[in-house]
Every structure is written in structure tokens, then in C-alpha cells.
C-alpha atoms as a PDB file:
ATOM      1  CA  UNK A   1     193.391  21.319 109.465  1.00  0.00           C
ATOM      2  CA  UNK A   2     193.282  24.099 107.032  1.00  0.00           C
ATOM      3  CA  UNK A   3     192.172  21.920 104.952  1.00  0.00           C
ATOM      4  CA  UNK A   4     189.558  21.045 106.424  1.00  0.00           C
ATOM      5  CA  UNK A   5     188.956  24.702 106.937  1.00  0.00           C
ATOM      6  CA  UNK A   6     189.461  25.262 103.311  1.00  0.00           C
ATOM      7  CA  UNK A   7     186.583  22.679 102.413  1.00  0.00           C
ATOM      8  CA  UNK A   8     183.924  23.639 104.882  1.00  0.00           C
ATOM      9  CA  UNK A   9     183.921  27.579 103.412  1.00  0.00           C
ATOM     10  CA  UNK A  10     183.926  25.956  99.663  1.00  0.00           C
ATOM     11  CA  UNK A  11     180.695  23.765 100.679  1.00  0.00           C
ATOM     12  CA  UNK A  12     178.584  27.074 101.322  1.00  0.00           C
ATOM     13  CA  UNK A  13     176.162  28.506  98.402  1.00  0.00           C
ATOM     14  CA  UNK A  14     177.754  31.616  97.073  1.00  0.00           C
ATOM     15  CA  UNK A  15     175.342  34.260  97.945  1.00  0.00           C
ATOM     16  CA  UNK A  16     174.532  35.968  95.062  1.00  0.00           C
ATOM     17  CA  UNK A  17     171.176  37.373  96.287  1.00  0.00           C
ATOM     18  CA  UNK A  18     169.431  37.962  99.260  1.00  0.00           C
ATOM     19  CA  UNK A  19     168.654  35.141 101.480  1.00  0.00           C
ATOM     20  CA  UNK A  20     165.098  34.005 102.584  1.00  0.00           C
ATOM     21  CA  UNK A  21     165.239  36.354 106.242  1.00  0.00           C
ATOM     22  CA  UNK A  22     166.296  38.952 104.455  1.00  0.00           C
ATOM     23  CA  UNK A  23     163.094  38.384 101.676  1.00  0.00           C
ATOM     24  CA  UNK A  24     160.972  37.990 104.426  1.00  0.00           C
ATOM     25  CA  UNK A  25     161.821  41.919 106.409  1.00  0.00           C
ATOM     26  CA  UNK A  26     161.866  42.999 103.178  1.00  0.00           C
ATOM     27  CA  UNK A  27     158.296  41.703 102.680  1.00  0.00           C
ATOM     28  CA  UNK A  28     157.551  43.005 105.699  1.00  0.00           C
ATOM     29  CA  UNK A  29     158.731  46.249 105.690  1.00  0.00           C
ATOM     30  CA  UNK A  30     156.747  46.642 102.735  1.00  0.00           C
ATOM     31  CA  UNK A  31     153.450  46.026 104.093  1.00  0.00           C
ATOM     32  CA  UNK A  32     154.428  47.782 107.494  1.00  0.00           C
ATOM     33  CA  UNK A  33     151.729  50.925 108.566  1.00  0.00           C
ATOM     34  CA  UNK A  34     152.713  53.757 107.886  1.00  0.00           C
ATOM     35  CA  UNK A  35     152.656  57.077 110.753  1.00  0.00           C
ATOM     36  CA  UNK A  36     148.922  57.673 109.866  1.00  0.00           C
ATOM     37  CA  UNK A  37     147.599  54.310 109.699  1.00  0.00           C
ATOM     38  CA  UNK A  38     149.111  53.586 113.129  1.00  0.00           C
ATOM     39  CA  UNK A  39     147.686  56.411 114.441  1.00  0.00           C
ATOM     40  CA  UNK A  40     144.530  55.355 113.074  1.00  0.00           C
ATOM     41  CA  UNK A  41     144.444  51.721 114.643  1.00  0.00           C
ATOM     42  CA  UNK A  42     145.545  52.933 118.327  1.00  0.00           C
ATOM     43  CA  UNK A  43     142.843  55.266 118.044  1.00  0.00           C
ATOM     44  CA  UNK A  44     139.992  52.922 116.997  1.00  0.00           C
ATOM     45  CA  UNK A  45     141.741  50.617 120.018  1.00  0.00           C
ATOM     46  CA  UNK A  46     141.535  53.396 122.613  1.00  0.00           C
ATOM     47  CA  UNK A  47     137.920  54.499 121.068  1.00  0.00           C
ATOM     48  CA  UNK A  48     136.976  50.997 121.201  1.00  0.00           C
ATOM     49  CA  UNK A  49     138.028  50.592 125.165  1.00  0.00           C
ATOM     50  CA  UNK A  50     136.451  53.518 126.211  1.00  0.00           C
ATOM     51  CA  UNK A  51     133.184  52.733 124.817  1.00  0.00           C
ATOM     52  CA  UNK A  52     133.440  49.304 126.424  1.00  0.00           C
ATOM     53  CA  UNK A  53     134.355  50.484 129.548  1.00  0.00           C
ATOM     54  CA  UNK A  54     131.320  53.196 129.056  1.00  0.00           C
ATOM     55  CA  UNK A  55     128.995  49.888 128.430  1.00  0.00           C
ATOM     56  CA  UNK A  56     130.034  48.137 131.272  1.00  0.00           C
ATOM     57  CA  UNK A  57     129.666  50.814 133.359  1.00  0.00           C
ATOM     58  CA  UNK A  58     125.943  51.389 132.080  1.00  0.00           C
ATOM     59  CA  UNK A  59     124.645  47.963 132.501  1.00  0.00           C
ATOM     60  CA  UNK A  60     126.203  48.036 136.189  1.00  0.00           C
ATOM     61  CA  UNK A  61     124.075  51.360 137.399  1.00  0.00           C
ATOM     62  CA  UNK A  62     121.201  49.667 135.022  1.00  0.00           C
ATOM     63  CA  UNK A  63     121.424  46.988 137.543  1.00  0.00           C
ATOM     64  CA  UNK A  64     122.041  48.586 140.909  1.00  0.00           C
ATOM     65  CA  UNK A  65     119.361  50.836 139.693  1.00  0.00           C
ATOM     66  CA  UNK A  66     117.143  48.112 139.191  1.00  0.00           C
ATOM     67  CA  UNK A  67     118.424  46.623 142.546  1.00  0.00           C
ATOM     68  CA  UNK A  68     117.593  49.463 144.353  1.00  0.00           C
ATOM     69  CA  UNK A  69     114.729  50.870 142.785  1.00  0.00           C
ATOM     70  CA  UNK A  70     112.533  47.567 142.456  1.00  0.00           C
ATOM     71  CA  UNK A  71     110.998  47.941 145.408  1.00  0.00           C
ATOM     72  CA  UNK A  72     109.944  51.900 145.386  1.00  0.00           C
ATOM     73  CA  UNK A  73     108.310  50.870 141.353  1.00  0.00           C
ATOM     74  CA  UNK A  74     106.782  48.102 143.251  1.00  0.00           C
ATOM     75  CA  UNK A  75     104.967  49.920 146.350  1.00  0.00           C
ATOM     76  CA  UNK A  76     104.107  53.238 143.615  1.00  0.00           C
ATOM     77  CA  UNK A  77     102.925  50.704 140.662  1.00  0.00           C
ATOM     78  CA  UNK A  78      99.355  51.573 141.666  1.00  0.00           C
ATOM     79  CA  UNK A  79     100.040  55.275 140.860  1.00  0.00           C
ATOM     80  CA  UNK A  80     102.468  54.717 137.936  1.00  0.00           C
ATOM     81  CA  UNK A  81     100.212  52.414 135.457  1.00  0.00           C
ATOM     82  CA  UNK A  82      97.058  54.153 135.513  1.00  0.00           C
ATOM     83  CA  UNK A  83      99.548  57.811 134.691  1.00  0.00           C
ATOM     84  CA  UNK A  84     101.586  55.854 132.264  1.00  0.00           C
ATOM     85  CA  UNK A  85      98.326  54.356 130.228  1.00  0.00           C
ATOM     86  CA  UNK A  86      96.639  58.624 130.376  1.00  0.00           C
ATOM     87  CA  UNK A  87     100.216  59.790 129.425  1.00  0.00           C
ATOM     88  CA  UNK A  88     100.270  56.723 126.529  1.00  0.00           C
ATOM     89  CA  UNK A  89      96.960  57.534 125.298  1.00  0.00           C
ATOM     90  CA  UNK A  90      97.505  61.631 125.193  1.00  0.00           C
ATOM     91  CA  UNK A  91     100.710  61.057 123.593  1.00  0.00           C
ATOM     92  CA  UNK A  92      99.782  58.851 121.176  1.00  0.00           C
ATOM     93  CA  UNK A  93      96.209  61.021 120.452  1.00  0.00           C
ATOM     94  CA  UNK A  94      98.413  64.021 119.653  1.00  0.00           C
ATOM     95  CA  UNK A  95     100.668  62.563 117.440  1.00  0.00           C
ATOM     96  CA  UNK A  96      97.812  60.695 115.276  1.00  0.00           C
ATOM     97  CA  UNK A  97      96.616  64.476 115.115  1.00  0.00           C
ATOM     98  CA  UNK A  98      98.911  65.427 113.988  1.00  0.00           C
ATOM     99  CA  UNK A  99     100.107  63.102 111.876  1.00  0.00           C
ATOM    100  CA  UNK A 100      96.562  63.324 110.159  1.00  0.00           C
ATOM    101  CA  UNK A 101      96.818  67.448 109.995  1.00  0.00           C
ATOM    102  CA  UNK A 102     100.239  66.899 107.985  1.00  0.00           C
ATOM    103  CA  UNK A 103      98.431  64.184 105.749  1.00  0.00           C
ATOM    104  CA  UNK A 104      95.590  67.030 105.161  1.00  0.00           C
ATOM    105  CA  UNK A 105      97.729  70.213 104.858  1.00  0.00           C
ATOM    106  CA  UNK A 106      99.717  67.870 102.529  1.00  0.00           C
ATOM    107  CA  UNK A 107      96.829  66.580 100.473  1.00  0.00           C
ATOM    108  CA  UNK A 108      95.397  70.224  99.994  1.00  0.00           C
ATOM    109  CA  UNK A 109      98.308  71.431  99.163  1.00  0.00           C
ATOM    110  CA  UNK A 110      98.593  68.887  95.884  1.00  0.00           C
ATOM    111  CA  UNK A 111      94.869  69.787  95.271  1.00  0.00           C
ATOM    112  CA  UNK A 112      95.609  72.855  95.224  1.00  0.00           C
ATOM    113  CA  UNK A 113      98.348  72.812  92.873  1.00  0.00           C
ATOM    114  CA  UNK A 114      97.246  69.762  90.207  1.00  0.00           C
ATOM    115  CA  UNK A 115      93.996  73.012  89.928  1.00  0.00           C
ATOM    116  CA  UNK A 116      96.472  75.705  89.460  1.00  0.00           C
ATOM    117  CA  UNK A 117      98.101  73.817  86.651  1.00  0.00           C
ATOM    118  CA  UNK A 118     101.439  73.097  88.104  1.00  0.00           C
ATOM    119  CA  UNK A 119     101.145  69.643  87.456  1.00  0.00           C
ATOM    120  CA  UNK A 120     102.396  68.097  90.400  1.00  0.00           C
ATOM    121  CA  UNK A 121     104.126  64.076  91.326  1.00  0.00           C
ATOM    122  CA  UNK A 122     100.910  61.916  89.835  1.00  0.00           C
ATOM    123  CA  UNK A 123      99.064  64.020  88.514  1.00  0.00           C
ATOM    124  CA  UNK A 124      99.433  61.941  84.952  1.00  0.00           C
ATOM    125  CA  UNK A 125      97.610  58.999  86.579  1.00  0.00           C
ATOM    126  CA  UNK A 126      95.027  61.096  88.377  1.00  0.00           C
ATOM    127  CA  UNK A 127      94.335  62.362  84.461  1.00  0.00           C
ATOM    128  CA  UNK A 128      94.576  58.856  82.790  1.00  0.00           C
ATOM    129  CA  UNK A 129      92.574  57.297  85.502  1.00  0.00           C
ATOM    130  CA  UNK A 130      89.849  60.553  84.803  1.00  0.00           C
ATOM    131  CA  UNK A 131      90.063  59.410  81.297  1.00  0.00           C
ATOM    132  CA  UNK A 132      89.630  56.203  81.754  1.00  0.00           C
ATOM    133  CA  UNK A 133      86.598  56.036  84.048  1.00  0.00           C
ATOM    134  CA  UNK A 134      84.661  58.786  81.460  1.00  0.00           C
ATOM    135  CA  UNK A 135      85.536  56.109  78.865  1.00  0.00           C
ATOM    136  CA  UNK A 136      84.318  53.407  80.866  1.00  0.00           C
ATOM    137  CA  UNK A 137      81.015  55.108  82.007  1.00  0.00           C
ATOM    138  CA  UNK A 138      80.569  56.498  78.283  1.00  0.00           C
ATOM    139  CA  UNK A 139      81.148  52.505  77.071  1.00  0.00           C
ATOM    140  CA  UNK A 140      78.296  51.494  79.962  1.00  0.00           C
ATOM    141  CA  UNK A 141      75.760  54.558  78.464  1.00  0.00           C
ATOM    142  CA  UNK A 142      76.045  52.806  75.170  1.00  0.00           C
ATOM    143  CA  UNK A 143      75.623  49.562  76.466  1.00  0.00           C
ATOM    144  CA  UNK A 144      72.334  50.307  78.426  1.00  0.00           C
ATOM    145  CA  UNK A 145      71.139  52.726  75.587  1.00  0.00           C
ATOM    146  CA  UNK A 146      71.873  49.219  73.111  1.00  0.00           C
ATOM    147  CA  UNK A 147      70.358  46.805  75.526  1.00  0.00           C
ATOM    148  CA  UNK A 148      67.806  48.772  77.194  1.00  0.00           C
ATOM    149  CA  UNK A 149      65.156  49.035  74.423  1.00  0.00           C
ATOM    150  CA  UNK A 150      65.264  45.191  73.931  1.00  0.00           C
ATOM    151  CA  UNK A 151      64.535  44.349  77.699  1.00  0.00           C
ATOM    152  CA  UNK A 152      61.847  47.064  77.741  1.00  0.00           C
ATOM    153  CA  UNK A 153      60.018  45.149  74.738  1.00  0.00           C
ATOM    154  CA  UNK A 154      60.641  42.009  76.460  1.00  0.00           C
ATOM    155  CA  UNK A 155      58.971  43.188  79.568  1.00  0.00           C
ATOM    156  CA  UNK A 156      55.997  44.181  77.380  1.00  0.00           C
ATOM    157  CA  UNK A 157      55.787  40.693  76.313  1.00  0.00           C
ATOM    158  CA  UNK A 158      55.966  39.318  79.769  1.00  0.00           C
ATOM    159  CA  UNK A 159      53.536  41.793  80.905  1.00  0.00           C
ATOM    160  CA  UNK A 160      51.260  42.965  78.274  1.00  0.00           C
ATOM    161  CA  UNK A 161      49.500  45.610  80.232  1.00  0.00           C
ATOM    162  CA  UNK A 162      52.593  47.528  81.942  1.00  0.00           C
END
């Protein structure tokens, strides 16, 4: 029987380094969170259930509101959609104003300055597109100065009299 005994123990694999459970929690370990990033997770976790306990919560009063309200929006609807379409319209009138006083305080303002001299954000094109319409309109002078004498005589030959 010792024998036996004797054979069993020679049949294992010496263990000369660490076995495959002991790889693995050393893996593990590795690649564990640390204090901080722990903290981190349960607090997006808690954040996270809070705000979906907050959204629940919303969308049930947005529908006993609804529930409860429906009726009272119903019976008042004559009042409420000719003071919502005045409100829409005033609201919207005073924000195109002003909207269209920012556009002009804006626009004088750049006027203002590209005549000063402080060259401001475009003024280059506003100059090259000055130069290039007095080029173009200086080109069409030329061209009518060119061509104009030779239609005149060719309306005195239609029209010998004019």
C-alpha cells in the first residue's frame, strides 16, 4: 500500500510555477478597480437610478395631469386658442424686431468701421468686388464708345433722314 502511495504522489507534475487559478486571480487582480474608479461606477449607478426614478416619476404626473386636466383644456379651449395665437403672434413680432434691430445695429456698426479704416472681417471682398465692378463698367464704356459710332452710321443708312 505504500506503494501504491508512493506512485500516485510521483504521477503529479512538479509544480515549478504557478498553476492556471492562480494565473487567472493574478490576471484579475491586475485589472481589478481601484478605490477611485469604484467610487466612480457606484456613483454613475446611483446618478443613473435617481434620474430614472426622476423620469418615471415625470411621465406619471405628465399623465395624471393630462388625466385630470383634459377636460378643464377642453371646456376653456375657446378662450385658450384665440390668447395662444395673439400671444404667438406678439411673441414672435418682437423677436423678428428685434432680431432685425441686432442685424441693423450690427450692419452699421461694420459700415461704420470698413469708413473709419479699421478694415474689418470682409472688407477685402467688399474692395475686390468694388474693383471689379469699376473694371467691368469701365470694359462696358469702351465697348459702347467702340460699337456705338458704327450702329449710329448704320441707323443713318436705314434711315437717311434721322
Amino acid at each position: 500500500m505504500a506503494d501504491r502511495n508512493t506512485v500516485m504522489v510521483s504521477q503529479r507534475p512538479p509544480r515549478s510555477g504557478p498553476t492556471q487559478a492562480n494565473e487567472f486571480l493574478r490576471k484579475l487582480h491586475e485589472h481589478a478597480p481601484n478605490s477611485s474608479q469604484l467610487v466612480g461606477f457606484l456613483t454613475l449607478v446611483i446618478s443613473g437610478a435617481i434620474l430614472l426614478f426622476l423620469t418615471g416619476l415625470t411621465i406619471t404626473a405628465t399623465v395624471l395631469g393630462l388625466i385630470f386636466f383634459t377636460p378643464l383644456i377642453l371646456i376653456s379651449s375657446p378662450i385658450w386658442v384665440p390668447v395662444g395665437t395673439v400671444l404667438f403672434i406678439a411673441i414672435s413680432g418682437f423677436l423678428s424686431v428685434c432680431g432685425f434691430g441686432v442685424g441693423s445695429v450690427a450692419a452699421v456698426s461694420w459700415i461704420y468701421r470698413y469708413f473709419s479704416g479699421m478694415h474689418p472681417v470682409g472688407s477685402d471682398r467688399v474692395d475686390y468686388a468694388r474693383s471689379r465692378i469699376v473694371d467691368t463698367a469701365s470694359h462696358v464704356k469702351d465697348y459702347a464708345r467702340e460699337y456705338g459710332g458704327y450702329l449710329h452710321s448704320k441707323v443713318k443708312d436705314a434711315a437717311p433722314g434721322a
